[in-house]
Protein backbone atom coordinates (compact mmCIF):
# COMPACT_ATOMS: atom_id res chain seq x y z
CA UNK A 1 7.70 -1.58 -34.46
CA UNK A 2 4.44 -3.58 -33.11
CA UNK A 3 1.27 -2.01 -32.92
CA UNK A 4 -2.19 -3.27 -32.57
CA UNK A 5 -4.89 -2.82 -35.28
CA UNK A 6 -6.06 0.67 -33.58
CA UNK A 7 -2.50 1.71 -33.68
CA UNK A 8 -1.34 0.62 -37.11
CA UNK A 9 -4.91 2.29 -38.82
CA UNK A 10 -3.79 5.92 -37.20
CA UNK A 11 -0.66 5.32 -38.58
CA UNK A 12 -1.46 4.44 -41.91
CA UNK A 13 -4.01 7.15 -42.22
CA UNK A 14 -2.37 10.35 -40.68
CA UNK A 15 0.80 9.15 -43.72
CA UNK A 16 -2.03 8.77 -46.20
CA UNK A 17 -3.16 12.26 -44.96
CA UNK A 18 0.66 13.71 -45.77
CA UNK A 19 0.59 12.30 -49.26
CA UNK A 20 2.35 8.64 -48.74
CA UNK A 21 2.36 6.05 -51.60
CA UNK A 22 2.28 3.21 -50.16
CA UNK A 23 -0.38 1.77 -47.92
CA UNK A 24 -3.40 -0.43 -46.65
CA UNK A 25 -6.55 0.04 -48.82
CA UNK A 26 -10.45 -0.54 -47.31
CA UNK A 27 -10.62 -3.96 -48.46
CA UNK A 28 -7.38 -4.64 -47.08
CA UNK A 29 -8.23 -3.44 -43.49
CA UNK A 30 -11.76 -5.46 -44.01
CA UNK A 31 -9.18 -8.58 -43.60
CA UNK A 32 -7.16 -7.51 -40.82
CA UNK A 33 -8.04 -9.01 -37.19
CA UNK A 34 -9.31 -6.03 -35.09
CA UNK A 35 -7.56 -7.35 -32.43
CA UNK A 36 -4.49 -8.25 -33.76
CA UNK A 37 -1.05 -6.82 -33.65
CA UNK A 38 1.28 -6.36 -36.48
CA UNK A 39 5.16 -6.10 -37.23
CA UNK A 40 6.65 -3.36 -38.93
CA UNK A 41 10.28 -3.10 -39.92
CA UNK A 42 11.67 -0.72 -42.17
CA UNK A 43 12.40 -1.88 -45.57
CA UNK A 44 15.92 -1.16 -46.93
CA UNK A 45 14.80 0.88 -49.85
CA UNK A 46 12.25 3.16 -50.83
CA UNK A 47 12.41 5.42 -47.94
CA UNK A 48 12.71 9.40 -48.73
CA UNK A 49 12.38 12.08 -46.77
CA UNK A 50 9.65 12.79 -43.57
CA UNK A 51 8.74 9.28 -44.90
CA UNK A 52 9.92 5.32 -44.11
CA UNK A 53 8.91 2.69 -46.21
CA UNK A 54 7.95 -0.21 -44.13
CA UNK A 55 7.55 -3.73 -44.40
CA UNK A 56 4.36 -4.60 -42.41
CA UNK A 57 3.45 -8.31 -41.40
CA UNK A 58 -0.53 -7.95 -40.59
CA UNK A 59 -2.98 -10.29 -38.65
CA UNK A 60 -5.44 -11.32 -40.73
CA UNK A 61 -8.97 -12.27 -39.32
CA UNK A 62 -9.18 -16.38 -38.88
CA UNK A 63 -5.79 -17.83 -39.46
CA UNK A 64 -2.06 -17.45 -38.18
CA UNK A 65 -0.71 -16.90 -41.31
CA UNK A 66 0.22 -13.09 -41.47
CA UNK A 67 -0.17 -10.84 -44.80
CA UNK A 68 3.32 -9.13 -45.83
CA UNK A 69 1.88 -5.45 -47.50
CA UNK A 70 4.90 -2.79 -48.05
CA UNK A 71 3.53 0.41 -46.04
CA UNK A 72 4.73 4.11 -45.77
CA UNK A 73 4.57 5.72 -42.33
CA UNK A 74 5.63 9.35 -41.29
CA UNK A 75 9.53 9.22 -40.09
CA UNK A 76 7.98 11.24 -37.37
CA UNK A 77 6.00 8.28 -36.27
CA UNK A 78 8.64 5.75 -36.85
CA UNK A 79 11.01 7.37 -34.51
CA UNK A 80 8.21 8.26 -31.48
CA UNK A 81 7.57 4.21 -32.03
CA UNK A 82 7.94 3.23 -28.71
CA UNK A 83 5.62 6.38 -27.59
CA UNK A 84 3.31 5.42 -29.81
CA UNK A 85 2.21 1.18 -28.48
């Protein structure tokens, strides 16, 4: 899944909302390019259910190297991905 930085904050939040472990903290989106985009891929473990455990590559602010952060998203929004960018 890519998203931008917009995209990938609703995500995060509306599974932080539902009670998901894993995710981006303040600091963390403090780093993260505003206008960036951002991989996600599911991770082959972890997952349970309503819930996918992700492996996110992020765009940090002022280089190219991206930030690897493990990141749980709503199944629901992992399968309307390509509704969603």
């Amino acid at each position: 899944m890519n998203v931008n930085t917009k995209q990938f904050k609703r995500i995060c939040k509306r599974a932080e909302k539902w009670g998901a472990t894993q995710g981006p903290n303040e600091a963390f989106w403090k780093l993260i390019d505003p206008m960036g985009f951002h991989v996600l891929k599911a991770a082959p473990h972890g997952s349970s259910v309503g819930v996918v455990r992700t492996i996110a590559l992020c765009k940090v602010k002022g280089t190219k190297q991206p930030e690897m952060l493990i990141v749980d998203v709503l199944a629901k929004d992992w399968d309307d991905s390509y509704s969603v960018v």
